[in-house]
C-alpha atoms as a PDB file:
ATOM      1  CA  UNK A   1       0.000   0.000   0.000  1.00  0.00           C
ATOM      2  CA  UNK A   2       2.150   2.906  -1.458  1.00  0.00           C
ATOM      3  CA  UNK A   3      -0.668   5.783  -0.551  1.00  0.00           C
ATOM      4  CA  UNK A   4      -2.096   6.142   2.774  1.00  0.00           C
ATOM      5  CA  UNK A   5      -5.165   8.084   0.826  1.00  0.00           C
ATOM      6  CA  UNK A   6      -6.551   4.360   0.778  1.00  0.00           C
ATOM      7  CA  UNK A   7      -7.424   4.461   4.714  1.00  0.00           C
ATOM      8  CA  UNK A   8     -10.207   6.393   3.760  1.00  0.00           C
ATOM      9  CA  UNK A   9     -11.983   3.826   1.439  1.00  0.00           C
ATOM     10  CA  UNK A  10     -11.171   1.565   4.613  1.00  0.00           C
ATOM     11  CA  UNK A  11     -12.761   4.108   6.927  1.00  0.00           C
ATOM     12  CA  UNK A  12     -15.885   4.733   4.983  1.00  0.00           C
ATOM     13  CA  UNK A  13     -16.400   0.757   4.137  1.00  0.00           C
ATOM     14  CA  UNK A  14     -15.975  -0.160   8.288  1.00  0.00           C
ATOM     15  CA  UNK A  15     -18.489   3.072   8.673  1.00  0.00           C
ATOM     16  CA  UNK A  16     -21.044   1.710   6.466  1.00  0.00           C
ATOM     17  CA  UNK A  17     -21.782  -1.379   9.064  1.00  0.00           C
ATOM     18  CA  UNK A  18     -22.157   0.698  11.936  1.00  0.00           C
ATOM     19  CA  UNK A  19     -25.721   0.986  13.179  1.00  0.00           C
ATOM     20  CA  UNK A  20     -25.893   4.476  15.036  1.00  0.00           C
ATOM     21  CA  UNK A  21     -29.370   5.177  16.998  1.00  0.00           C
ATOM     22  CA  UNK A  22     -31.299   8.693  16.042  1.00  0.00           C
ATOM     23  CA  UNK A  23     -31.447  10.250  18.612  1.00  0.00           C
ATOM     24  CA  UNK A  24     -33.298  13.943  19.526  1.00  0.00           C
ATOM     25  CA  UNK A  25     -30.111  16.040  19.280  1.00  0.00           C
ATOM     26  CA  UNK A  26     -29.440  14.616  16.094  1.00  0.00           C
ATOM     27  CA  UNK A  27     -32.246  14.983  14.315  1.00  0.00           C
ATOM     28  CA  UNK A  28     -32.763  18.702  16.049  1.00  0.00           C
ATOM     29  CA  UNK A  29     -29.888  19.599  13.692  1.00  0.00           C
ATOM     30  CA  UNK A  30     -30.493  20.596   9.924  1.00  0.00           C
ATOM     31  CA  UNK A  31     -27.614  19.746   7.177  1.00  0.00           C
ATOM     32  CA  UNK A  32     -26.549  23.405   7.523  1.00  0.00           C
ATOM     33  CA  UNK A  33     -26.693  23.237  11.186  1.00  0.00           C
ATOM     34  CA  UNK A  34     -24.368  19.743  10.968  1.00  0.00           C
ATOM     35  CA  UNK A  35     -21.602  22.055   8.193  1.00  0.00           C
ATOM     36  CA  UNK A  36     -21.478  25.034  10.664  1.00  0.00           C
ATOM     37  CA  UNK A  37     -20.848  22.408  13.967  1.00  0.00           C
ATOM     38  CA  UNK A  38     -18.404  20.708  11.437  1.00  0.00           C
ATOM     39  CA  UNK A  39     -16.447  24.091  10.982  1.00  0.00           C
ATOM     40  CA  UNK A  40     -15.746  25.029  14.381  1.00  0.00           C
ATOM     41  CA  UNK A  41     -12.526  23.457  15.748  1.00  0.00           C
ATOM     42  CA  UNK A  42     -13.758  23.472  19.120  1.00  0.00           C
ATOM     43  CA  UNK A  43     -17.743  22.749  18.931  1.00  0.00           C
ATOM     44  CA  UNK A  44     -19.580  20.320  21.285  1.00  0.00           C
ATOM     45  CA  UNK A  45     -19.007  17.412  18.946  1.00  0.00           C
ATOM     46  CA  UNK A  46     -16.544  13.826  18.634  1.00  0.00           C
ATOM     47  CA  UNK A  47     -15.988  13.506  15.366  1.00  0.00           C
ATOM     48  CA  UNK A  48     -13.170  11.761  12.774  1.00  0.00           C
ATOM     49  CA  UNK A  49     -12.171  13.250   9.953  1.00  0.00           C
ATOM     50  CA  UNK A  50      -9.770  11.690   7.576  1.00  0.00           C
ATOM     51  CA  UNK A  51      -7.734  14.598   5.526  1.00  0.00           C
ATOM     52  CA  UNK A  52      -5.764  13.470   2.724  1.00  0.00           C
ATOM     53  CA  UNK A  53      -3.425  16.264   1.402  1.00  0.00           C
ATOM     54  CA  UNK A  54      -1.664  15.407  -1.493  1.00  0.00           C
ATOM     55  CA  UNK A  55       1.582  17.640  -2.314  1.00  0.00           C
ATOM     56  CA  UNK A  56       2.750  17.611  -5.839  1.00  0.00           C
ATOM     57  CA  UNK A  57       6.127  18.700  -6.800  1.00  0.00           C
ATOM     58  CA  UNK A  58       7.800  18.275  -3.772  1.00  0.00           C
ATOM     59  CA  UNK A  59      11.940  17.382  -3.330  1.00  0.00           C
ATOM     60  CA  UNK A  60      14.815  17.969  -5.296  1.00  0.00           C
ATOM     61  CA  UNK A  61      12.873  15.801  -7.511  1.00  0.00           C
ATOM     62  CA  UNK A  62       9.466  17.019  -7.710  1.00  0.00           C
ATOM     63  CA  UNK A  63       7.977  13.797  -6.498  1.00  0.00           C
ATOM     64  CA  UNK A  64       4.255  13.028  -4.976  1.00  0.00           C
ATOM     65  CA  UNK A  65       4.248  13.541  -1.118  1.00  0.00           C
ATOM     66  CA  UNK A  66       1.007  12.343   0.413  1.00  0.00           C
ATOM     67  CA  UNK A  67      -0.060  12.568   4.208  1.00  0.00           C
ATOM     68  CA  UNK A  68      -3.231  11.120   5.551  1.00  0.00           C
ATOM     69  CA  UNK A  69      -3.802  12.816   9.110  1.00  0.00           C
ATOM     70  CA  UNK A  70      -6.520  10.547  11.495  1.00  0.00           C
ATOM     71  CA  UNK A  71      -7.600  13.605  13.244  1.00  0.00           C
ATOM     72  CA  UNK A  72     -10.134  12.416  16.107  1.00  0.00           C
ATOM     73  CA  UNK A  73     -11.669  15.232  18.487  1.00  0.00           C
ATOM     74  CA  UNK A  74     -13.650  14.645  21.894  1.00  0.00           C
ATOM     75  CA  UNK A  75     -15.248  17.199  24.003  1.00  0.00           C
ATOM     76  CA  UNK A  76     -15.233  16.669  27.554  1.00  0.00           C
ATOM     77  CA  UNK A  77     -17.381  18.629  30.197  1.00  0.00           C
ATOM     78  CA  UNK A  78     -15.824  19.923  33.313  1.00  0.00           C
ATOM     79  CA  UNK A  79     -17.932  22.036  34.304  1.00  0.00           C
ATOM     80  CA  UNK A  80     -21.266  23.765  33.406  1.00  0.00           C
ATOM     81  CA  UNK A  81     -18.897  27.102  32.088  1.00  0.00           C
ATOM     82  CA  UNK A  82     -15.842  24.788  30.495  1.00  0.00           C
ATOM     83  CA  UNK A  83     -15.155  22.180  28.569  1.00  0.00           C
ATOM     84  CA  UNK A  84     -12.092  20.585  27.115  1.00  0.00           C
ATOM     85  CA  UNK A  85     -11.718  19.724  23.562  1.00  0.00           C
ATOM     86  CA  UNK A  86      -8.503  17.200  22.765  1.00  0.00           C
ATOM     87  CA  UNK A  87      -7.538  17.139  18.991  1.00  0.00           C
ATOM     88  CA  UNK A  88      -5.069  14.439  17.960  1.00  0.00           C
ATOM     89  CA  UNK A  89      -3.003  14.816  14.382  1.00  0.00           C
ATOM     90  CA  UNK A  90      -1.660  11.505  13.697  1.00  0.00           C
ATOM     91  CA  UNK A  91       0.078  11.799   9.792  1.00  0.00           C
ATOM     92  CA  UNK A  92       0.215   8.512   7.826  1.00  0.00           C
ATOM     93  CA  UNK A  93       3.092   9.526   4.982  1.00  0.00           C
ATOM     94  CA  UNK A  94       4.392   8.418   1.932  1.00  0.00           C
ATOM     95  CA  UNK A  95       7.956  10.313   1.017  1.00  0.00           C
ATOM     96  CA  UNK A  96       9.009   9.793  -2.438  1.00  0.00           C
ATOM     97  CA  UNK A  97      12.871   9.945  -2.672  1.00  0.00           C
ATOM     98  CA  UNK A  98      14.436  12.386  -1.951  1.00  0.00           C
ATOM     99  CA  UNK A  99      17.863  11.998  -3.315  1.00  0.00           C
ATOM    100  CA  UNK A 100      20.464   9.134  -4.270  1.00  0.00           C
ATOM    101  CA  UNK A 101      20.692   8.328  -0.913  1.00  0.00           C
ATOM    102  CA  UNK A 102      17.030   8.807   0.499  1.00  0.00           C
ATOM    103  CA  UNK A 103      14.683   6.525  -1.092  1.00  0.00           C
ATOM    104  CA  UNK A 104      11.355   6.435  -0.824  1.00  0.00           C
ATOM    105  CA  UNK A 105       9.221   6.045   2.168  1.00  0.00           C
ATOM    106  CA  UNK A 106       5.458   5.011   3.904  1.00  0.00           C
ATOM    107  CA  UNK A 107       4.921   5.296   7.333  1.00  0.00           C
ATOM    108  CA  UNK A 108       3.820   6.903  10.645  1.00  0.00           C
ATOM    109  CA  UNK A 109       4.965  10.605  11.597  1.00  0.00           C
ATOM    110  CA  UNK A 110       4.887  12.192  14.961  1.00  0.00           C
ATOM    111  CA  UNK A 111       1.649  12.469  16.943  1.00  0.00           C
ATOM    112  CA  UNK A 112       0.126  15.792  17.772  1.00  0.00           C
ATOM    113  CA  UNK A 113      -2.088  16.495  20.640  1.00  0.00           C
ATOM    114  CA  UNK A 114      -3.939  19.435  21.616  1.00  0.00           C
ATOM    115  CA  UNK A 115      -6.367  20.282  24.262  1.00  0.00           C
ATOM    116  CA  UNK A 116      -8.190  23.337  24.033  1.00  0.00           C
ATOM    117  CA  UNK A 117      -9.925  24.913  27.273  1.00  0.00           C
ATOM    118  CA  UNK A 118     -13.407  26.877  25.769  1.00  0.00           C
ATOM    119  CA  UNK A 119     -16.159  28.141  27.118  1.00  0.00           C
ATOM    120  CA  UNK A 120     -19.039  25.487  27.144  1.00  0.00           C
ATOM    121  CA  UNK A 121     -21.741  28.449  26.184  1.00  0.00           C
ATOM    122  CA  UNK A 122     -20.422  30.643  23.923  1.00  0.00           C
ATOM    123  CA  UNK A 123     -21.491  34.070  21.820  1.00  0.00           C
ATOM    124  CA  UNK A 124     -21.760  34.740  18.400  1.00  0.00           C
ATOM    125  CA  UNK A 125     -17.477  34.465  18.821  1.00  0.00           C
ATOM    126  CA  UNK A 126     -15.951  31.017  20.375  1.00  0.00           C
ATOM    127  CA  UNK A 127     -12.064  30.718  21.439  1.00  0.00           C
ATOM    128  CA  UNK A 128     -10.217  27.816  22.758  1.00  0.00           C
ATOM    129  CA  UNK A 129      -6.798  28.061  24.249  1.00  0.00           C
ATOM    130  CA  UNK A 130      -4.275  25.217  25.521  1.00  0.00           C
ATOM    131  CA  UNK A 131      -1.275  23.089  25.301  1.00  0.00           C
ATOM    132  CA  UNK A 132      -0.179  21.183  21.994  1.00  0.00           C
ATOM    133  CA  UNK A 133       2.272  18.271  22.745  1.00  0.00           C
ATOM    134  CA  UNK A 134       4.203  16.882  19.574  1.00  0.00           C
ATOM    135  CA  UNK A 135       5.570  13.269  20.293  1.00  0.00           C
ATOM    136  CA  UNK A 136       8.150  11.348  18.459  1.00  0.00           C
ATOM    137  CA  UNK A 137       6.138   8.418  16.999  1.00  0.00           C
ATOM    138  CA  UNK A 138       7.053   8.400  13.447  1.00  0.00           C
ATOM    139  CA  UNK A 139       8.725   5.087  12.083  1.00  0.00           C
ATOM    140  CA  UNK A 140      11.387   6.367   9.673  1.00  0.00           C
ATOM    141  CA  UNK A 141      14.028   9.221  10.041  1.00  0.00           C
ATOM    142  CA  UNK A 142      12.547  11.293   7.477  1.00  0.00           C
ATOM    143  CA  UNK A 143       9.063  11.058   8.799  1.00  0.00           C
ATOM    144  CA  UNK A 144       9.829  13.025  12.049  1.00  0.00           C
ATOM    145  CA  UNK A 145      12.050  14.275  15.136  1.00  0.00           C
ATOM    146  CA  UNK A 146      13.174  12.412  17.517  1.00  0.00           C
ATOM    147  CA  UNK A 147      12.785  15.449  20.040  1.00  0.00           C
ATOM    148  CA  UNK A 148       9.694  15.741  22.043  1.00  0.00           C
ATOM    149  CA  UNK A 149       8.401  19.107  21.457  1.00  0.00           C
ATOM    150  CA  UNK A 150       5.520  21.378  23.169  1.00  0.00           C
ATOM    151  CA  UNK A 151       3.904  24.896  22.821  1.00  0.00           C
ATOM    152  CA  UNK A 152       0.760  27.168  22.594  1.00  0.00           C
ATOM    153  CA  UNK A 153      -2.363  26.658  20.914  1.00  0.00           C
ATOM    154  CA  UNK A 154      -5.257  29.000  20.155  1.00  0.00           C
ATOM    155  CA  UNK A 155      -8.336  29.159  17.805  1.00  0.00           C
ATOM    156  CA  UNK A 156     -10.886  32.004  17.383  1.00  0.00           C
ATOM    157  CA  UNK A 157     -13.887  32.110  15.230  1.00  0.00           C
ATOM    158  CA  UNK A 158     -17.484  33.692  14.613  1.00  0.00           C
ATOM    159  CA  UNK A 159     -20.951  31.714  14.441  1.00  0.00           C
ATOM    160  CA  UNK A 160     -24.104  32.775  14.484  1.00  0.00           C
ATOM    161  CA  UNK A 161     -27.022  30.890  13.983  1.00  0.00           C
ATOM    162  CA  UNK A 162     -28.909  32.741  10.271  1.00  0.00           C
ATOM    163  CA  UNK A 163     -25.479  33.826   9.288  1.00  0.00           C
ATOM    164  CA  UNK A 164     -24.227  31.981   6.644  1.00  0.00           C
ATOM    165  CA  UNK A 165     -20.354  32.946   7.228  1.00  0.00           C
ATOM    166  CA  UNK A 166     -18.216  31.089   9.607  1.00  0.00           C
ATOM    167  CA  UNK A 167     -14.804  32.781   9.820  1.00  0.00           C
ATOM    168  CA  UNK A 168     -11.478  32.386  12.120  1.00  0.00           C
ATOM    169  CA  UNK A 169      -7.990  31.488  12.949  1.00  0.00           C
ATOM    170  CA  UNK A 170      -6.043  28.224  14.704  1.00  0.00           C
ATOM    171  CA  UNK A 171      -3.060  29.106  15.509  1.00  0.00           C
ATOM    172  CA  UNK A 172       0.302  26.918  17.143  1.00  0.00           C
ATOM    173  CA  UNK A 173       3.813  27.005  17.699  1.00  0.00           C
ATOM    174  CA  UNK A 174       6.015  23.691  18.742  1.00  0.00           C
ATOM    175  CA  UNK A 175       9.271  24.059  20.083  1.00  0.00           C
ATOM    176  CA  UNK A 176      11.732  20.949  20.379  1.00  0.00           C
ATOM    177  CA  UNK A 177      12.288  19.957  24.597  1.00  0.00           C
ATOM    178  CA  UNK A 178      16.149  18.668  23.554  1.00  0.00           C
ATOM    179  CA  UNK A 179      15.101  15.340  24.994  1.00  0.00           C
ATOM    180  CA  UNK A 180      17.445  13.589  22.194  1.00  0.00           C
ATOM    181  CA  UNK A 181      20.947  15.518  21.346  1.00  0.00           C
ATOM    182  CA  UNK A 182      20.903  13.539  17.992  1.00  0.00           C
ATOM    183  CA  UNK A 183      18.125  15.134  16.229  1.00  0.00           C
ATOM    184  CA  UNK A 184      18.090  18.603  15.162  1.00  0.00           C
ATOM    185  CA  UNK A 185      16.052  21.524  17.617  1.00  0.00           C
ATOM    186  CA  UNK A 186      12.807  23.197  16.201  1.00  0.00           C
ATOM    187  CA  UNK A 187      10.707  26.195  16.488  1.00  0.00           C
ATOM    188  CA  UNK A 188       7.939  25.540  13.807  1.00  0.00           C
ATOM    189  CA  UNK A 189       4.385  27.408  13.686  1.00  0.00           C
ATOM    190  CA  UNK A 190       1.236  27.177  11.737  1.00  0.00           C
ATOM    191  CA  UNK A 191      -1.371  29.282  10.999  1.00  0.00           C
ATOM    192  CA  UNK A 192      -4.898  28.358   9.370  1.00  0.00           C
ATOM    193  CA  UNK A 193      -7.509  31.023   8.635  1.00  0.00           C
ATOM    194  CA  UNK A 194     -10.605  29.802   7.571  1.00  0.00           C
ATOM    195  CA  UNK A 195     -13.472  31.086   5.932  1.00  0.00           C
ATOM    196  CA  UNK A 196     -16.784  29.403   4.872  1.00  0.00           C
ATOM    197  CA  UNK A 197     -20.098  30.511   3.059  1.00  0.00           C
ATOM    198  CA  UNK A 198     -22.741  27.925   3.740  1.00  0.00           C
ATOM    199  CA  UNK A 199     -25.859  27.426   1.804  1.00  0.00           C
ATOM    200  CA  UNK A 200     -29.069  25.373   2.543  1.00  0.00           C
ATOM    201  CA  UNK A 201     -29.117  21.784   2.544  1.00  0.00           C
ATOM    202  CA  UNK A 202     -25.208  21.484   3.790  1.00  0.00           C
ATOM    203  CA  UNK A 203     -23.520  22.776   1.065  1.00  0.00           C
ATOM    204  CA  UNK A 204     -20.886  25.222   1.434  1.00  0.00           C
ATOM    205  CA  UNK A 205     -17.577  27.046   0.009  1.00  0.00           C
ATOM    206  CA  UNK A 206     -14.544  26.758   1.936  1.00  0.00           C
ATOM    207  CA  UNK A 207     -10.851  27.992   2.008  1.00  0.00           C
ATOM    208  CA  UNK A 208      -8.790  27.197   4.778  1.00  0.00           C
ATOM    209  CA  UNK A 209      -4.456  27.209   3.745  1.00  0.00           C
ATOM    210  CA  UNK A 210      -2.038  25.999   6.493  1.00  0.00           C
ATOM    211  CA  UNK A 211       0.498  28.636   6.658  1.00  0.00           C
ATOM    212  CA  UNK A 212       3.800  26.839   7.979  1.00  0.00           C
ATOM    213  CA  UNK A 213       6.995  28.584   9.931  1.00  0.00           C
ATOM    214  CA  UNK A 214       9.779  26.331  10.260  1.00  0.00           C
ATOM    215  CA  UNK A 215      12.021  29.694  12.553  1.00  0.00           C
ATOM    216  CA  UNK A 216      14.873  27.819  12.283  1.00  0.00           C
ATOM    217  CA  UNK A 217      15.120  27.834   9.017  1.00  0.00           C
ATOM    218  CA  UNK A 218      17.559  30.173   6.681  1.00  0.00           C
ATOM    219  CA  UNK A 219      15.670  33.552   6.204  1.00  0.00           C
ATOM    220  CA  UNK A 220      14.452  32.873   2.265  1.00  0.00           C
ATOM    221  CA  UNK A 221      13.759  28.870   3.504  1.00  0.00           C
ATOM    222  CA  UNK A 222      11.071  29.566   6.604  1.00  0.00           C
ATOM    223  CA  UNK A 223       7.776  29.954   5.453  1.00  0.00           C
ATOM    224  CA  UNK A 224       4.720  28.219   2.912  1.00  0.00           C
ATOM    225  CA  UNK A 225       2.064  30.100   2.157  1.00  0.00           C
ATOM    226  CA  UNK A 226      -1.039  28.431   0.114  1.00  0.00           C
ATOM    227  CA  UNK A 227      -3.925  30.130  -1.666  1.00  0.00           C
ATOM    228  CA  UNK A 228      -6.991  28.934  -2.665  1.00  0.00           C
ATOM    229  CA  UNK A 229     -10.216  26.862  -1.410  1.00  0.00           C
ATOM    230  CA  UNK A 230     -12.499  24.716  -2.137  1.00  0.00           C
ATOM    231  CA  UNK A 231     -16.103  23.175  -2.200  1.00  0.00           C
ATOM    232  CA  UNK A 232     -17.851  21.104   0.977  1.00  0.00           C
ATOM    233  CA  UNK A 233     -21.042  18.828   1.442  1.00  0.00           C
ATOM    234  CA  UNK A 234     -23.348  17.032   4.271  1.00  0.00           C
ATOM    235  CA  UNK A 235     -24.024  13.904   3.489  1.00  0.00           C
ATOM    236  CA  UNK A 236     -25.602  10.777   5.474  1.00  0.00           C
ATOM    237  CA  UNK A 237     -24.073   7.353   5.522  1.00  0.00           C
ATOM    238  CA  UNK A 238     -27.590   5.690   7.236  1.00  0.00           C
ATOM    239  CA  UNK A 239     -27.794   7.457  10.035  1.00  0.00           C
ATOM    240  CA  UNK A 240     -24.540   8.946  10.539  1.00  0.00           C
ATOM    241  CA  UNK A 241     -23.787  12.431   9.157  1.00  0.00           C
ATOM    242  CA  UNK A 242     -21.070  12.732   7.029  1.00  0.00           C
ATOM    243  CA  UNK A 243     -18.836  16.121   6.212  1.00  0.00           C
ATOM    244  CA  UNK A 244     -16.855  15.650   2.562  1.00  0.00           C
ATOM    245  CA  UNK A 245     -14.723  18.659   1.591  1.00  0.00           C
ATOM    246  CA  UNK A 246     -12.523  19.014  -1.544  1.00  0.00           C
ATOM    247  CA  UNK A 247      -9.722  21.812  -2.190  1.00  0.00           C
ATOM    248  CA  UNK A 248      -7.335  22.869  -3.778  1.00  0.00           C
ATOM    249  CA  UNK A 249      -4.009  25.371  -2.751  1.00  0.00           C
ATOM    250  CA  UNK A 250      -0.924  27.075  -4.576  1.00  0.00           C
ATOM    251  CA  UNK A 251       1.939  27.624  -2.780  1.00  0.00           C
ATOM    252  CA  UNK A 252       2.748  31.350  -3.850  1.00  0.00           C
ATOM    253  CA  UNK A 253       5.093  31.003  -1.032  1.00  0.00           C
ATOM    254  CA  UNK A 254       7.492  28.117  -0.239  1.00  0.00           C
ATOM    255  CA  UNK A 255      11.257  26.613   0.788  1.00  0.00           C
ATOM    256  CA  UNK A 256      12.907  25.884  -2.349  1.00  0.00           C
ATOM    257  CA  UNK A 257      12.094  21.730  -2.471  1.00  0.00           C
ATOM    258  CA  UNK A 258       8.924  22.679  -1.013  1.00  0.00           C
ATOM    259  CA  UNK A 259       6.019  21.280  -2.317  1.00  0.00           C
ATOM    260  CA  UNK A 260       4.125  23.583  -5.669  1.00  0.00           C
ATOM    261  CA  UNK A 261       0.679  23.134  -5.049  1.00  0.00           C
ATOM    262  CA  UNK A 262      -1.617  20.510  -2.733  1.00  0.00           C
ATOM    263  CA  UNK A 263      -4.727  18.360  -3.349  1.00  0.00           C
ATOM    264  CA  UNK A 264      -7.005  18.046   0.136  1.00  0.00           C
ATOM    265  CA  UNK A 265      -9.590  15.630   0.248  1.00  0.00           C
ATOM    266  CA  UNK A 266     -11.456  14.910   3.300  1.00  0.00           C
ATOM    267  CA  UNK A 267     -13.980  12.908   5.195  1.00  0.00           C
ATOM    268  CA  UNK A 268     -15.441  13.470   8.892  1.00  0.00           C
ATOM    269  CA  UNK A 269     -17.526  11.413  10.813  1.00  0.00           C
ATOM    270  CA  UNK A 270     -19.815  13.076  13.213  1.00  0.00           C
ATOM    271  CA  UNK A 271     -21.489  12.359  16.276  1.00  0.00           C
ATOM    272  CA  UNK A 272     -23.587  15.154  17.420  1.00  0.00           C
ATOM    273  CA  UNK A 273     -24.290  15.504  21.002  1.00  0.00           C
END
């Protein structure tokens, strides 16, 4: 299995003989209500999504990188004012070669784990704020760093029930804990605006680039910067909704064997409170 991309078929095949019970919440919540719950990082919802970005041109031989990050995120309640929302990134990647001596890889990369604190009844604009904890679990050397790393984490966005915009930020920076003196140190951020116009029946229009800093990088080397968007749709396997997105971004910005452009395809499972 050269492409990870093929955990999704997987995913949605195991999906399809799940039997999940209606129950009031659920069917409370209109297609557009289940895209705008589905666009806020830190909403009152578990849910799986499986996002397949697929980087073309990438390495000193413009090669086909592909990374399938498993993304689950679970709410917990801690109080009647809080609750904690844990987000897990864990990147399934193939590496095509990336030079005589690098050949081409597929395996795990390192985990990512964030917990945002939030406020459990929000206004018209929702934060989260917490911890993000990278951890070396990656099964090749080019697939990750063997340092355990940790930093900040926020996200801010606006929705408002009749509004059919849902705009806002996440926002992280991981620094390397020099737990291992054999793999390089790193300061590396990320940035992803999103916007989304969402029209009746669970259709909607979507741009959301991952800006990357790697700091320690030389001055011309540090950042990628994608433009562009993409089209998204609510959809019901049996019972159990399902949130499809497709996109498309152009690095206008990027370290010189950095990847040209990307192909994101996703799938989230939801499970509305």
């Amino acid at each position: 299995m050269r492409r990870p991309s093929r955990f999704v078929a997987i995913a949605v095949t195991l999906a399809a003989s799940m039997e999940i019970a209606t129950t009031s919440a659920q069917s409370a919540l209109s297609n557009e209500d289940l895209a705008k719950l589905a666009q806020n990082p830190v909403g009152n919802l578990i849910s799986v999504p499986f996002q397949n970005n697929t980087n073309f041109n990438y390495g000193p031989d413009h090669g086909v990188q592909d990374i399938l990050n498993i993304q689950p995120v679970i709410p917990f309640g801690i109080t009647e004012e809080w609750n904690v929302i844990t987000r897990t990134i864990m990147p399934v990647i193939f590496n095509p070669s990336l030079g005589p001596r690098v050949g081409a890889v597929n395996g795990l990369g390192d985990l990512q784990l964030t917990a945002f604190l939030s406020p459990a009844q929000p206004g018209h604009w929702i934060w989260g704020v917490g911890p993000i904890v990278q951890i070396p679990t990656h099964t090749s050397a080019t697939l990750g760093n063997d340092n355990l790393g940790m930093g900040p984490s926020g996200v801010l966005l606006h929705l408002e029930h009749g509004n059919p915009w849902v705009f806002g930020a996440l926002v992280n920076n991981v620094w390397s804990l020099g737990t291992n003196a054999n793999a390089p140190a790193y300061s590396n951020g990320l940035l992803q605006p999103f916007i989304n116009y969402n029209f009746e029946g669970g259709l909607y229009l979507t741009s959301s680039p991952i800006i990357t800093m790697n700091w320690l990088a030389a001055a011309n080397q540090q950042f990628t910067l994608p433009l562009g968007g993409g089209i998204g749709k609510i959809f019901h396997l049996g019972k159990l909704p399902l949130n499809a997105q497709l996109s498309a971004y152009y690095n206008v910005v990027r370290p010189d064997y950095g990847a040209e452009w990307q192909l994101r395809a996703q799938i989230q499972f939801m499970f509305p409170k």
